[in-house]
N, C-alpha and C. Protein backbone atom coordinates (compact mmCIF):
# COMPACT_ATOMS: atom_id res chain seq x y z
N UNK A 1 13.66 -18.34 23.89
CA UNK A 1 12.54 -18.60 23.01
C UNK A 1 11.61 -17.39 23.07
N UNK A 2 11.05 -16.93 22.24
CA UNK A 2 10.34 -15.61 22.07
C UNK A 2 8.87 -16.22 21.57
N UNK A 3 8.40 -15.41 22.40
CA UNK A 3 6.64 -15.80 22.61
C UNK A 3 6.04 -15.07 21.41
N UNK A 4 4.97 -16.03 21.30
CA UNK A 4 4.62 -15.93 19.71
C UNK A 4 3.22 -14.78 19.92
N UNK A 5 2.46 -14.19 18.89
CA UNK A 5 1.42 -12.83 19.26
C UNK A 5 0.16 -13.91 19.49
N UNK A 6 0.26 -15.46 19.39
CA UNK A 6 -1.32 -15.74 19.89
C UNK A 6 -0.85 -16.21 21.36
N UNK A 7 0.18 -16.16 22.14
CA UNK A 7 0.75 -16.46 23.22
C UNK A 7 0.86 -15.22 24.40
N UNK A 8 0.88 -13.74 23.55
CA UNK A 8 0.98 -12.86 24.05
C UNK A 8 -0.56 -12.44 24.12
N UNK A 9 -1.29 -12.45 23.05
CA UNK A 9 -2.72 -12.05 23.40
C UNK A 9 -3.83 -13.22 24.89
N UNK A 10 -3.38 -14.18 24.68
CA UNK A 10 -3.64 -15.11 25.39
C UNK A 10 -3.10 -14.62 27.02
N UNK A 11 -2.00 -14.26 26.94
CA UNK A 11 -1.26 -13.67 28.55
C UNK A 11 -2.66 -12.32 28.46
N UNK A 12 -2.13 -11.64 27.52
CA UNK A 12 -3.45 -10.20 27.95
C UNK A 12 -4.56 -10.44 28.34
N UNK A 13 -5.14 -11.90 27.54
CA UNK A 13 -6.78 -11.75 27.90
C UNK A 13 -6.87 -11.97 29.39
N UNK A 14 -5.75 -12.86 29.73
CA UNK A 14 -5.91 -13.52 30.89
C UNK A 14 -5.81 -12.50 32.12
N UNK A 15 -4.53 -11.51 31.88
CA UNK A 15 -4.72 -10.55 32.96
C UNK A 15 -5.94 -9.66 32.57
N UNK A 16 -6.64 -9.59 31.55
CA UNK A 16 -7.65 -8.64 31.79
C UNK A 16 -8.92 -9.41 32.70
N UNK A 17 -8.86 -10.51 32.51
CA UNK A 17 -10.42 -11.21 33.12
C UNK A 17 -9.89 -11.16 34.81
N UNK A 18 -8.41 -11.27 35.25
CA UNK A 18 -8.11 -11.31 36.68
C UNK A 18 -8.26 -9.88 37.28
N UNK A 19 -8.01 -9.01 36.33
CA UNK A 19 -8.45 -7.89 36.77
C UNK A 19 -9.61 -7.18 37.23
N UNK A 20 -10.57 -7.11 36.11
CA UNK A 20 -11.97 -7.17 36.00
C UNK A 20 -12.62 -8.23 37.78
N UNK A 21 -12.35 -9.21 37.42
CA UNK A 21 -12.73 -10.49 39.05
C UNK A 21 -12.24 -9.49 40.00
N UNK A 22 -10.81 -8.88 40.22
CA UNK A 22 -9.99 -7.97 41.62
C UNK A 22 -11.24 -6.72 41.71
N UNK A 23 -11.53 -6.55 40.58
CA UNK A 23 -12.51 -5.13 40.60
C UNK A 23 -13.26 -5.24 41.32
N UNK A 24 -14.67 -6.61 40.79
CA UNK A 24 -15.85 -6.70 41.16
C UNK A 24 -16.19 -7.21 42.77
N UNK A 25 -14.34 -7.90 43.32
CA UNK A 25 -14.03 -8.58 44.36
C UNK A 25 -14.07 -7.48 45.08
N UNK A 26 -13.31 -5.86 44.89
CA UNK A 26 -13.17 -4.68 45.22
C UNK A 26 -14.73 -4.19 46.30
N UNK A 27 -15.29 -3.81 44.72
CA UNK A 27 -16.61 -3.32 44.86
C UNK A 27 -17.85 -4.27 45.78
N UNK A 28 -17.63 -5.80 46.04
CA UNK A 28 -18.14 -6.24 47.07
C UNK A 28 -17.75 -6.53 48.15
N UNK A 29 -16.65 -6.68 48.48
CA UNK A 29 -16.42 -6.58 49.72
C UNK A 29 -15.93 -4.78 50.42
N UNK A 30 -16.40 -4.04 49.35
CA UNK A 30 -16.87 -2.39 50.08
C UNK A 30 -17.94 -2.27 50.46
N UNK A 31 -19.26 -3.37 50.17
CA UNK A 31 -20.25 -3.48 50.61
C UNK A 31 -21.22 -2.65 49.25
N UNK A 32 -20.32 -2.68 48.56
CA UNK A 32 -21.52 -2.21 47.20
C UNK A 32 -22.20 -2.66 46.44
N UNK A 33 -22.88 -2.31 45.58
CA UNK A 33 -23.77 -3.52 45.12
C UNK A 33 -23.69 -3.32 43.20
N UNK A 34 -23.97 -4.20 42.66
CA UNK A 34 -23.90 -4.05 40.97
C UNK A 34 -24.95 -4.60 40.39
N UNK A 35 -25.42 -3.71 39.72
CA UNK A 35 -26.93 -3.66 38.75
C UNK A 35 -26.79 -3.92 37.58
N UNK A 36 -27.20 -4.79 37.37
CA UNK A 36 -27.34 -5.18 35.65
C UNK A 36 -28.72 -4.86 34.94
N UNK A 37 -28.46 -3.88 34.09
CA UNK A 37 -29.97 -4.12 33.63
C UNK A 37 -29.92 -4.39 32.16
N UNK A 38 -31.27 -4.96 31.66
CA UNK A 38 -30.80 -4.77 29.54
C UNK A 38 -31.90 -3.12 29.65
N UNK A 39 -30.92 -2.83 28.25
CA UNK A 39 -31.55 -1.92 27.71
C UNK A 39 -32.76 -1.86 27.60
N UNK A 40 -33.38 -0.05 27.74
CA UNK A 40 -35.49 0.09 26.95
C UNK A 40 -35.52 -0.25 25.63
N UNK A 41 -34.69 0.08 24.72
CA UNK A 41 -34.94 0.02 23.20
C UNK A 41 -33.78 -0.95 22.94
N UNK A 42 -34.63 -1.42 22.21
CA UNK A 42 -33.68 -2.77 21.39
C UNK A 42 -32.15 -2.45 20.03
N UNK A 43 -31.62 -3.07 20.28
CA UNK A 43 -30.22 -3.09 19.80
C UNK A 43 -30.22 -3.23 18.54
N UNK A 44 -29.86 -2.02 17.53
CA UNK A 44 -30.03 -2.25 16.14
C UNK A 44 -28.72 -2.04 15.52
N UNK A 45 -28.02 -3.25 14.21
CA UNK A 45 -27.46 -3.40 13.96
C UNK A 45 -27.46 -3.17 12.60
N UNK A 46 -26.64 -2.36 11.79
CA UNK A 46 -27.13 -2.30 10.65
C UNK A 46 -26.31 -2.70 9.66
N UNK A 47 -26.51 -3.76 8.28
CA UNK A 47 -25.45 -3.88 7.90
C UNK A 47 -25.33 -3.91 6.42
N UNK A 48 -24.57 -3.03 5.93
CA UNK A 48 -24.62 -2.25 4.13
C UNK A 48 -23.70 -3.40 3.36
N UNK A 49 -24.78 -4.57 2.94
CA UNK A 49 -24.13 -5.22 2.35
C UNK A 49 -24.70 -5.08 0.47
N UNK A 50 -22.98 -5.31 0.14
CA UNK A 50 -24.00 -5.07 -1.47
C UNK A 50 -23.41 -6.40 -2.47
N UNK A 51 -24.27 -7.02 -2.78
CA UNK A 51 -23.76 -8.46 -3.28
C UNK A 51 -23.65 -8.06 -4.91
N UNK A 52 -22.58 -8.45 -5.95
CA UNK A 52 -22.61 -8.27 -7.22
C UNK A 52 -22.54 -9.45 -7.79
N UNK A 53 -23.18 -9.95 -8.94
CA UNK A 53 -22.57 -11.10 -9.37
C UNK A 53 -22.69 -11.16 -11.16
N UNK A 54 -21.63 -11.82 -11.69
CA UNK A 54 -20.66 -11.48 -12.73
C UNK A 54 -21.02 -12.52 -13.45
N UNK A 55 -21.90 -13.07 -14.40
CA UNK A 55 -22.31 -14.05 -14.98
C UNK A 55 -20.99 -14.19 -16.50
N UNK A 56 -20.37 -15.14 -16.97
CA UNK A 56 -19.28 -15.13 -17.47
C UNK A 56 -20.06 -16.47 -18.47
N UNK A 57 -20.10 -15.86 -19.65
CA UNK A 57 -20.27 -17.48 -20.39
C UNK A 57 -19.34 -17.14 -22.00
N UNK A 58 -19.29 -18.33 -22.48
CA UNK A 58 -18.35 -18.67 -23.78
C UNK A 58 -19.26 -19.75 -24.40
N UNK A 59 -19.46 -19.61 -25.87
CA UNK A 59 -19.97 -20.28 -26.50
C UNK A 59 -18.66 -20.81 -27.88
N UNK A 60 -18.62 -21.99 -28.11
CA UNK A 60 -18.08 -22.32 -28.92
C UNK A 60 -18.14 -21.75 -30.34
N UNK A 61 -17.05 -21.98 -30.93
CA UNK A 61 -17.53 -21.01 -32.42
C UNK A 61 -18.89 -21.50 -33.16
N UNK A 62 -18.95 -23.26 -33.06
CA UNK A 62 -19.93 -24.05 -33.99
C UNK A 62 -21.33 -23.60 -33.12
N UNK A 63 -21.38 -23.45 -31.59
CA UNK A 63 -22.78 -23.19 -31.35
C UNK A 63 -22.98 -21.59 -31.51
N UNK A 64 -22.07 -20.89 -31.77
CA UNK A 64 -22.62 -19.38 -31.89
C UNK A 64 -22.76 -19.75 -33.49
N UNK A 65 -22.06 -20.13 -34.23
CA UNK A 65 -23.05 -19.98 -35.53
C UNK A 65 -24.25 -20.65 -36.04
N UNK A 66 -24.27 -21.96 -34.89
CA UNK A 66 -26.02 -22.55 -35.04
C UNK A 66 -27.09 -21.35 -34.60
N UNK A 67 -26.70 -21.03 -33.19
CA UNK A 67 -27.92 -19.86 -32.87
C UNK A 67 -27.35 -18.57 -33.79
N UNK A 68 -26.60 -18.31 -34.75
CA UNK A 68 -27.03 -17.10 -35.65
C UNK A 68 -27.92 -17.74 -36.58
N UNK A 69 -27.69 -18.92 -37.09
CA UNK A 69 -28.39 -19.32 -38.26
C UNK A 69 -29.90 -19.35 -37.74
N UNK A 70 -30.15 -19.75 -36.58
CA UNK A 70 -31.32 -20.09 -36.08
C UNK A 70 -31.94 -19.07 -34.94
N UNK A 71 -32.17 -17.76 -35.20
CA UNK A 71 -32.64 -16.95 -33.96
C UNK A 71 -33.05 -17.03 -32.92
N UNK A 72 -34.20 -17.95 -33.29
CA UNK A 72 -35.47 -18.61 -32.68
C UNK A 72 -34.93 -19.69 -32.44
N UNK A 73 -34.20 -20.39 -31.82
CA UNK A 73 -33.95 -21.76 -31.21
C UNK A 73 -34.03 -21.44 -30.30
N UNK A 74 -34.26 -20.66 -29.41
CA UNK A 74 -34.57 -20.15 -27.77
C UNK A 74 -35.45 -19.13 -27.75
């Protein structure tokens, strides 16, 4: 049976998080220590969105020749 790619990413994530744990397991029992800090300047995300929108209408033959006859009905 051949393992499927959400079966194989699932095996990867998994050895990456056991790895990462062997690391940090590493680095403390060498007696070292790990600093977390957040960033001075705040995290800017920028994002180029451009929205279009396509208004689509059809008027029947009988109401396009009421509003020719009648300009001013709107």
């Amino acid at each position: 049976m051949s393992e499927t790619g959400l079966m194989k990413a699932m095996k990867s994530a998994t050895l990456l998080r056991m790895s990462k744990r062997a690391a940090i397991g590493a680095v403390v029992l060498a007696g070292g220590c790990v600093n977390v800090t957040a960033p001075d300047k705040p995290i800017v995300i920028n994002l180029n969105i451009n929205i279009t929108q396509e208004v689509v209408y059809r008027l029947d033959g009988e109401a396009k020749t009421l509003i020719q006859q009648n300009p001013g009905i709107f």
